[in-house]
Structures are given as C-alpha cells and as structure tokens.
C-alpha atoms as a PDB file:
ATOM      1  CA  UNK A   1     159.296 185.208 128.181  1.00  0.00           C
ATOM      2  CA  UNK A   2     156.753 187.538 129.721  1.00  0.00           C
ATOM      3  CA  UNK A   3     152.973 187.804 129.277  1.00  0.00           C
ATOM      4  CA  UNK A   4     150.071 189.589 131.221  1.00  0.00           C
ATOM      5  CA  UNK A   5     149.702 186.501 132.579  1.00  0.00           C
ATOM      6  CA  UNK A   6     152.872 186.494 134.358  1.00  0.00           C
ATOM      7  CA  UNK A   7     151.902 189.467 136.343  1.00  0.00           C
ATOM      8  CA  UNK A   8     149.060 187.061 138.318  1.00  0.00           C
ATOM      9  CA  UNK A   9     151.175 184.443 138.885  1.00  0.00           C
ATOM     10  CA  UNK A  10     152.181 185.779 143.130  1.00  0.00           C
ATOM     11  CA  UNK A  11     148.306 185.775 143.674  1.00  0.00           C
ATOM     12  CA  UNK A  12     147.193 182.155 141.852  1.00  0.00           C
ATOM     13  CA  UNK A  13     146.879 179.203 144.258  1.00  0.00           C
ATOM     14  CA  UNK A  14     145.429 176.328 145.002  1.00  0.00           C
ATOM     15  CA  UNK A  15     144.956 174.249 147.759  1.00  0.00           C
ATOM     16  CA  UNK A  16     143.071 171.829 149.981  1.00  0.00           C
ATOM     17  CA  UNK A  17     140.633 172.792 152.496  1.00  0.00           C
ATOM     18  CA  UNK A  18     139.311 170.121 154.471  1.00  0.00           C
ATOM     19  CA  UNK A  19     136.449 170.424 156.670  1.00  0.00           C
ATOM     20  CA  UNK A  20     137.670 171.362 160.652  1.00  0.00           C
ATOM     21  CA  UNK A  21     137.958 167.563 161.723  1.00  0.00           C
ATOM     22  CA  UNK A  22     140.961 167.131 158.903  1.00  0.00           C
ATOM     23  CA  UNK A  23     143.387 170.092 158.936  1.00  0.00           C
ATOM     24  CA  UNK A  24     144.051 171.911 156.238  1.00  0.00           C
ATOM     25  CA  UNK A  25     146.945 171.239 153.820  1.00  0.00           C
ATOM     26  CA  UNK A  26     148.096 172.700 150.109  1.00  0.00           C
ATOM     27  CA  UNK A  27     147.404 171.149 147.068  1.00  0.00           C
ATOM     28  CA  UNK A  28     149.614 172.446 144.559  1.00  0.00           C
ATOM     29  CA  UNK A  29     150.456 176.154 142.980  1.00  0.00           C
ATOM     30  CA  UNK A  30     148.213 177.569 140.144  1.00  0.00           C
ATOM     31  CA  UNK A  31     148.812 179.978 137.183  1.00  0.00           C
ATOM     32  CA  UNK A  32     145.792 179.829 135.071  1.00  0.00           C
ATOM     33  CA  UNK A  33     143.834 182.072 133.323  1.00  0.00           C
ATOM     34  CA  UNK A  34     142.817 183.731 129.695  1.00  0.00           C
ATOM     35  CA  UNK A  35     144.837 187.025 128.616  1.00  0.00           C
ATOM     36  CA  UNK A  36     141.892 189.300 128.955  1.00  0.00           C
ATOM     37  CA  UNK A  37     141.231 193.087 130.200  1.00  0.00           C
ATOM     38  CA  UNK A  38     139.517 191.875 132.808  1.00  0.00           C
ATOM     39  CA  UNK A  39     141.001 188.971 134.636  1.00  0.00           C
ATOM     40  CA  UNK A  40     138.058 187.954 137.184  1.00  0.00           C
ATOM     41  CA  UNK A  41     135.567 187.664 133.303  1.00  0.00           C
ATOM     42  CA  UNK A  42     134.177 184.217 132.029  1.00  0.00           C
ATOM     43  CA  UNK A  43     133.260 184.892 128.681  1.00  0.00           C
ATOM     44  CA  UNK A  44     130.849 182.783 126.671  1.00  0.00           C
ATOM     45  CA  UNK A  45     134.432 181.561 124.337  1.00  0.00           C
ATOM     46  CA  UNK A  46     135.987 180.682 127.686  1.00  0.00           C
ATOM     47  CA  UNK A  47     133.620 178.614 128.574  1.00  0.00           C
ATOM     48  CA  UNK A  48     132.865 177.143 125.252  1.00  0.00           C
ATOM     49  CA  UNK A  49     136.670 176.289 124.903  1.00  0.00           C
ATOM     50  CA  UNK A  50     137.183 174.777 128.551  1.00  0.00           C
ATOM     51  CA  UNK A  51     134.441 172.371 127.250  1.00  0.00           C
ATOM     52  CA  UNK A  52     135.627 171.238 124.151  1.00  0.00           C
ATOM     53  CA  UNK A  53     139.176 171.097 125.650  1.00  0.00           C
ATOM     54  CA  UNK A  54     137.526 168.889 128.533  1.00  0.00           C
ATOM     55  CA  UNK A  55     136.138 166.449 125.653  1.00  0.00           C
ATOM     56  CA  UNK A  56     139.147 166.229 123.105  1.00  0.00           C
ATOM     57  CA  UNK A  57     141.382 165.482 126.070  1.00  0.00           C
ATOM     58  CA  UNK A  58     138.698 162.456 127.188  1.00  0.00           C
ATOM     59  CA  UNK A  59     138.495 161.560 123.757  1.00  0.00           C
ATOM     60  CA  UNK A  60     142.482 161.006 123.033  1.00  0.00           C
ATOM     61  CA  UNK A  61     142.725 158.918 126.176  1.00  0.00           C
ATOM     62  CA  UNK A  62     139.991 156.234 125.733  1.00  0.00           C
ATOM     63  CA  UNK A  63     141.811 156.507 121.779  1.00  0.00           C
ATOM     64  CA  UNK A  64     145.137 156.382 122.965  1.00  0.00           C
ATOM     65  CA  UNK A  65     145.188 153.968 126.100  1.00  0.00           C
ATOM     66  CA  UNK A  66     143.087 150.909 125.470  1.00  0.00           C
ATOM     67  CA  UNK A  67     143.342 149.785 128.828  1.00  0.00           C
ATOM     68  CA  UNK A  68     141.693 152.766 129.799  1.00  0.00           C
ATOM     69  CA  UNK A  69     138.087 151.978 128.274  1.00  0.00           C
ATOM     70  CA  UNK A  70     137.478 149.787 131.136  1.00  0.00           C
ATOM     71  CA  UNK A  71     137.784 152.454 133.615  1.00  0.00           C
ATOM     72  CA  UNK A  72     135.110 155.510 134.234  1.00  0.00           C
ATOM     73  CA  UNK A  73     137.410 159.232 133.781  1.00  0.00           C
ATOM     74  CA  UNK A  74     135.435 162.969 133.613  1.00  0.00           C
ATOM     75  CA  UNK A  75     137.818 165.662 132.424  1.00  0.00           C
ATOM     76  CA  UNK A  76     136.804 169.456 133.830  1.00  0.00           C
ATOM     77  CA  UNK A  77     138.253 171.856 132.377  1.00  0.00           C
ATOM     78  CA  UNK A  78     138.131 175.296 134.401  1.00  0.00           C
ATOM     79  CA  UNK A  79     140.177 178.393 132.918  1.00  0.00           C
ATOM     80  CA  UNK A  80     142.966 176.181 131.144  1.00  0.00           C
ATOM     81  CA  UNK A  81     143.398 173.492 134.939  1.00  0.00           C
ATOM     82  CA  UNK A  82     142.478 170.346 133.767  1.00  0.00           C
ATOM     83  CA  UNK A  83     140.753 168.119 136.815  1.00  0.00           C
ATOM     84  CA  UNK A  84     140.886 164.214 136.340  1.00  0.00           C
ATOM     85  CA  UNK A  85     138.770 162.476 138.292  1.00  0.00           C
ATOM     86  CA  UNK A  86     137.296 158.634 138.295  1.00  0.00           C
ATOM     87  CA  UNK A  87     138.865 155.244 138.984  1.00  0.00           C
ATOM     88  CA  UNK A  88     141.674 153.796 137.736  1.00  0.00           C
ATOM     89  CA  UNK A  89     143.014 149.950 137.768  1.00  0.00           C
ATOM     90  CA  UNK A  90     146.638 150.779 138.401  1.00  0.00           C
ATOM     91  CA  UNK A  91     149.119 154.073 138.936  1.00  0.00           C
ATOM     92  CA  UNK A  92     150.813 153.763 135.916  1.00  0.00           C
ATOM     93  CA  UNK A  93     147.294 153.907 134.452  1.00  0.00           C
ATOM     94  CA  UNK A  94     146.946 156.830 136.163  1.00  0.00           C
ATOM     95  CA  UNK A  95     149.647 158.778 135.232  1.00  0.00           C
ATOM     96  CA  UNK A  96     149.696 158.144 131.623  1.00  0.00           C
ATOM     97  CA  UNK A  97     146.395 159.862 131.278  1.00  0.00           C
ATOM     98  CA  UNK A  98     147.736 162.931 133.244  1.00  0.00           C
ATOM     99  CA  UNK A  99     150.302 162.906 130.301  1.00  0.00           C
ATOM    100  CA  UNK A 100     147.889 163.608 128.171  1.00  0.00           C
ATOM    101  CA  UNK A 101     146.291 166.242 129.624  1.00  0.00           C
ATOM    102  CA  UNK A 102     149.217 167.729 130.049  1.00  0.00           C
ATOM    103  CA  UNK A 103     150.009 167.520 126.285  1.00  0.00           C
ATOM    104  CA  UNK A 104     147.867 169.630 125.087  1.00  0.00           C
ATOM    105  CA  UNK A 105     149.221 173.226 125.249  1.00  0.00           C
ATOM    106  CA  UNK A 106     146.249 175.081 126.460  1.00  0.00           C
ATOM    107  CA  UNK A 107     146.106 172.935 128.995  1.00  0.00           C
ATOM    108  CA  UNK A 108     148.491 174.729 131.899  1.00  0.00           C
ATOM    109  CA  UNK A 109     148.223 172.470 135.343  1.00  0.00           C
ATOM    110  CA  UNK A 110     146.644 169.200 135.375  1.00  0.00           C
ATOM    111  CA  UNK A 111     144.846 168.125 138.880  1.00  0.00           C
ATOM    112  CA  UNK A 112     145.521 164.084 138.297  1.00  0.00           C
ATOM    113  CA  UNK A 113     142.746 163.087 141.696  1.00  0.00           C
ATOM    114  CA  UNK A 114     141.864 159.697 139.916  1.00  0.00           C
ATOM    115  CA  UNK A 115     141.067 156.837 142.550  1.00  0.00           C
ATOM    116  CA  UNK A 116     142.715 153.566 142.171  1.00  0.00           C
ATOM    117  CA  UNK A 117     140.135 151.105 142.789  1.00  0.00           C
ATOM    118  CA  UNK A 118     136.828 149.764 141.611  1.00  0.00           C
ATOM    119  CA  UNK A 119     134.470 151.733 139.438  1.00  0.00           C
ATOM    120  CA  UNK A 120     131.676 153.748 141.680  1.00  0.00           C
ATOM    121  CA  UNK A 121     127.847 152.277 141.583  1.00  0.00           C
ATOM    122  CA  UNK A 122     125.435 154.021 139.802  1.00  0.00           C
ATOM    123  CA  UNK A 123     123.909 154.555 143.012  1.00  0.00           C
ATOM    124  CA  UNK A 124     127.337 156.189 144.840  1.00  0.00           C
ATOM    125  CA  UNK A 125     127.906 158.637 141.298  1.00  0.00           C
ATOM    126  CA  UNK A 126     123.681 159.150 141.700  1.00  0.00           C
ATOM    127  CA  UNK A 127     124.780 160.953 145.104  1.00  0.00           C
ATOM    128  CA  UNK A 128     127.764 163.176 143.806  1.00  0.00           C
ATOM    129  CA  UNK A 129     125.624 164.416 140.991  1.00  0.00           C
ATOM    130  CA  UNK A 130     122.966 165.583 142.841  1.00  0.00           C
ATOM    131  CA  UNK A 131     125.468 166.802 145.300  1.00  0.00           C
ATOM    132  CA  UNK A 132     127.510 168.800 142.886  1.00  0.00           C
ATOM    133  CA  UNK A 133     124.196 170.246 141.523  1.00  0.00           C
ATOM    134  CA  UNK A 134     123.401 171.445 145.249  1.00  0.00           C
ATOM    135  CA  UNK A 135     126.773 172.997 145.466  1.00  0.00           C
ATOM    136  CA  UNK A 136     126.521 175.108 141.841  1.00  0.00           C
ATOM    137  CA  UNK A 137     123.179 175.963 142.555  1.00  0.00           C
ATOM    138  CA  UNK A 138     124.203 177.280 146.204  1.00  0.00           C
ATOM    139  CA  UNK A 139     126.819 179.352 144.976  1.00  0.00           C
ATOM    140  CA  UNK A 140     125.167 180.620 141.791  1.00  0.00           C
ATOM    141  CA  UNK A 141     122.672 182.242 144.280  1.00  0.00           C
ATOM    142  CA  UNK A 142     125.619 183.067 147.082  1.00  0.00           C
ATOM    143  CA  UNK A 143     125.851 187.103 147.477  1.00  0.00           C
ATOM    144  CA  UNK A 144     129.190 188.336 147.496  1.00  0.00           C
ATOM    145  CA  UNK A 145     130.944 185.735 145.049  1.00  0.00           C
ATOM    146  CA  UNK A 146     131.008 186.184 141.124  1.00  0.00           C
ATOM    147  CA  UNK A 147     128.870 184.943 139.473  1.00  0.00           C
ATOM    148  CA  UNK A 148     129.518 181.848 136.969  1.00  0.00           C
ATOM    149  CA  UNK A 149     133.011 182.330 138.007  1.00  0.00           C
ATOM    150  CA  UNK A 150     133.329 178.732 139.641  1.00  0.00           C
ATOM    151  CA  UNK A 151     132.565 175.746 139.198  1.00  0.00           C
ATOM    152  CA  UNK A 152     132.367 172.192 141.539  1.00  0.00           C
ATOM    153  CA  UNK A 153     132.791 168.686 141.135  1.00  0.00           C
ATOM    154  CA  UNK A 154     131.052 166.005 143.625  1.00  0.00           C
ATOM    155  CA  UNK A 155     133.548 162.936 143.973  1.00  0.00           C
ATOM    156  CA  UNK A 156     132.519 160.438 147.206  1.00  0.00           C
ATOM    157  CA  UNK A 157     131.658 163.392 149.114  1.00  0.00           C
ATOM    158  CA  UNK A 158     134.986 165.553 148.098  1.00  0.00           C
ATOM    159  CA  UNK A 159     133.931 168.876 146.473  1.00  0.00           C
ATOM    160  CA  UNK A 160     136.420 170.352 144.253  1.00  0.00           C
ATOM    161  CA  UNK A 161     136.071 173.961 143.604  1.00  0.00           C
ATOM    162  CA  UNK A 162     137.664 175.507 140.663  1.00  0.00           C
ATOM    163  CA  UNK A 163     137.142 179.211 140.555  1.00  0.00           C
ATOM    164  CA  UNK A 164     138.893 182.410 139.755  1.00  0.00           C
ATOM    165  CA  UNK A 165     137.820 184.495 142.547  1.00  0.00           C
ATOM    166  CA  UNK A 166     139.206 187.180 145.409  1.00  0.00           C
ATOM    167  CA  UNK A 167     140.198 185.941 148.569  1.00  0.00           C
ATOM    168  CA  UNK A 168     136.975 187.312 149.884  1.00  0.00           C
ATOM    169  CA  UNK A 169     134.639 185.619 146.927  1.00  0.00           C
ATOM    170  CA  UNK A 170     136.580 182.146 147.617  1.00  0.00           C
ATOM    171  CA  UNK A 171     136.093 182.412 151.507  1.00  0.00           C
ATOM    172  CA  UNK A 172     132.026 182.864 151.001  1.00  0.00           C
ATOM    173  CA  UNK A 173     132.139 180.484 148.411  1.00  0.00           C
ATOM    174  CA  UNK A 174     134.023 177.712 151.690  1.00  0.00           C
ATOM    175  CA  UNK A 175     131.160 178.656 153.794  1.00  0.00           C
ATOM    176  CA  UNK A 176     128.060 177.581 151.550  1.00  0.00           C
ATOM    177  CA  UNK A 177     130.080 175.096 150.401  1.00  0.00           C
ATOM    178  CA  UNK A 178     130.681 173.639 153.868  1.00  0.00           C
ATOM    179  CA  UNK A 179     126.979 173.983 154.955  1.00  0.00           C
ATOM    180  CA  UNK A 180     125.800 171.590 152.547  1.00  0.00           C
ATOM    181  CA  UNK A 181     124.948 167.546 153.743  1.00  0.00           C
ATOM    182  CA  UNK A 182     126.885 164.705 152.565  1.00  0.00           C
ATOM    183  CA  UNK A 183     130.010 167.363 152.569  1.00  0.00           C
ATOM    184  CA  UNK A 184     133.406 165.212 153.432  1.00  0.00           C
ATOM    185  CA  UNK A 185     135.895 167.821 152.367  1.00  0.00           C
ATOM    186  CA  UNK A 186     136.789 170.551 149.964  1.00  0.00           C
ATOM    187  CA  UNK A 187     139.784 170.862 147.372  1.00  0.00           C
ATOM    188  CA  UNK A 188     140.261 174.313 146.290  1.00  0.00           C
ATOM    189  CA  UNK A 189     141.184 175.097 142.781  1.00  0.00           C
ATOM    190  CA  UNK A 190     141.255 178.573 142.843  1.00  0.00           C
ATOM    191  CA  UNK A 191     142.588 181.567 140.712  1.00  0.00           C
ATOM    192  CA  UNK A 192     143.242 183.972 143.432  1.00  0.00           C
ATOM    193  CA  UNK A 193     142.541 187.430 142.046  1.00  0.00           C
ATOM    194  CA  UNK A 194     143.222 191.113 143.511  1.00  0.00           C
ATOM    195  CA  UNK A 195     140.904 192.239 145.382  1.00  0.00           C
ATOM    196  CA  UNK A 196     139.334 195.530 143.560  1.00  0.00           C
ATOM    197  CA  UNK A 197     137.725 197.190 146.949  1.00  0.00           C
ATOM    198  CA  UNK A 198     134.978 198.473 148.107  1.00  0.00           C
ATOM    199  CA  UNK A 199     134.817 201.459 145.560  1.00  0.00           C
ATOM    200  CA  UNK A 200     134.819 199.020 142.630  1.00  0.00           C
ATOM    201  CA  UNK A 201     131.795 197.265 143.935  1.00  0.00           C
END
C-alpha cells in the first residue's frame, strides 16, 4: 500500500536528547502526520482532532481497566503520536493502556513513558505545569521555528517535545528549550520535515 505519507517516512524520527551531562540516545522511529498539501501545516481540524483523540483514548482506559482509576495518566496527542505519561502501579498496568492507544487507528505510534511508582504531589505536577507553560511560551515566541507546530510536556523535569519541524526549526527549538531552569532532559518527538531553503523563507 502506498500513500503521500509514505514518501516522509526516510525523514520522520524521533529521539532522545538529553542535556550534555547524559549523552544522547534514540528513542524510537516516527511516521506521523496528516495527508495534506502542505506537510509542515497545523490546521485548526488537526488540532481539534489530536484533542478529542487525546480524550476518547483517556476515556476508554479509566472505562476499560478498573485498576487504572487509581492511577493519574494524561494522553497528548500530537499529529496522530500518542504520548502516555503519569504513574502506574505495575508494568502490566502499563502496557495494557499502551494497547489501547494503540487501538485506535488514527492513532500511528504510541510513546508509552508512564512511571511505575507513586502518584506525583500536587506540589511536584504544580512545577511541571508551570514548567511546560515556560517551554510553549518560549518557543511560541522563538524566531526561526514554526509556529504552533510543537508542542511540550513537563514530566519531573523531562520535557518532551512533539513537533513536526526541519532539522533547523527542531535544533532552535533544543536550544530555548535547554536554557530554561528546572530543565533535566529533553525527549524529542519530532516529525522531521525537508528543509524548503532559504528561497522559500
């Protein structure tokens, strides 16, 4: 079977960046993305969708797994990648909400980086919010990467970027990224798109 897609698939990656004291290692190939003339545009529907996608896949594991109402779970939702994130009691816990996610067929990678452990404080999730809103906000006003074409999550310190961006837009994006306080590490997400040069800019 072919699609446009298909043709994106050599540049699409994803992987881990951790700040210089940890090395850097890969996280895990990516193919994401809507079937659209342009591939680096977040439309208004795209976004609408990756939301309600984020919330029906929440919804069907708190109905689904019973066990799973005592633990705290966020679904994002970012161009079709589905990111888990929260704590878990156990790993079978843990994976059987990644099969969910992965059920639903708009839905083409799942990220499963649920904790096992106790639920965070208030306090400790207090932090990552106003972390994460530090990090959006930075990049939102970052020259040289598109805007409202990412999108971060604040977990104990770990900033996951999900984005469908150049090389050159995702490098920028590192660098705010990195200059921010309370900054542990950074997991890219990232859609890596072609590079359109400096005559399409």
């Amino acid at each position: 079977m072919s699609s446009p897609r298909h043709s994106l698939l050599a540049g699409l990656v994803a992987g881990t960046l951790l700040l210089p004291l940890s090395g850097c290692t890969t996280l895990a190939k990516l193919g994401v993305g809507p079937d659209v003339a342009d591939p680096g545009s977040r439309t208004t529907s795209v976004r609408l969708n990756d939301i309600s996608l984020g919330q029906a896949i929440r919804r069907d594991i708190y109905r689904d797994i019973p066990a799973a109402r005592d633990a705290r779970i966020e679904v994002t939702v970012f161009y079709k990648a589905a990111l888990l994130t929260g704590e878990v009691q156990d790993q079978t816990l843990k994976d059987r909400i990644a099969d969910i996610a992965r059920s639903y067929p708009d839905i083409q990678v799942v990220h499963n980086e649920l904790s096992i452990g106790p639920t965070r404080t208030f306090g400790e999730r207090s932090i990552d919010n106003l972390l994460e809103s530090k990090a959006n906000v930075s990049l939102g006003t970052a020259d040289g990467v598109h805007s409202g074409q990412t999108n971060v999550i604040a977990v104990g310190g770990t900033l996951y970027l999900m984005g469908k961006l150049t090389q050159r837009e995702t490098d920028r994006a590192i660098v705010r990224l990195q200059a921010l306080d309370g900054v542990k590490r950074i997991v890219k997400i990232v859609d890596i798109l072609p590079d359109p040069g400096p005559d399409a800019r």
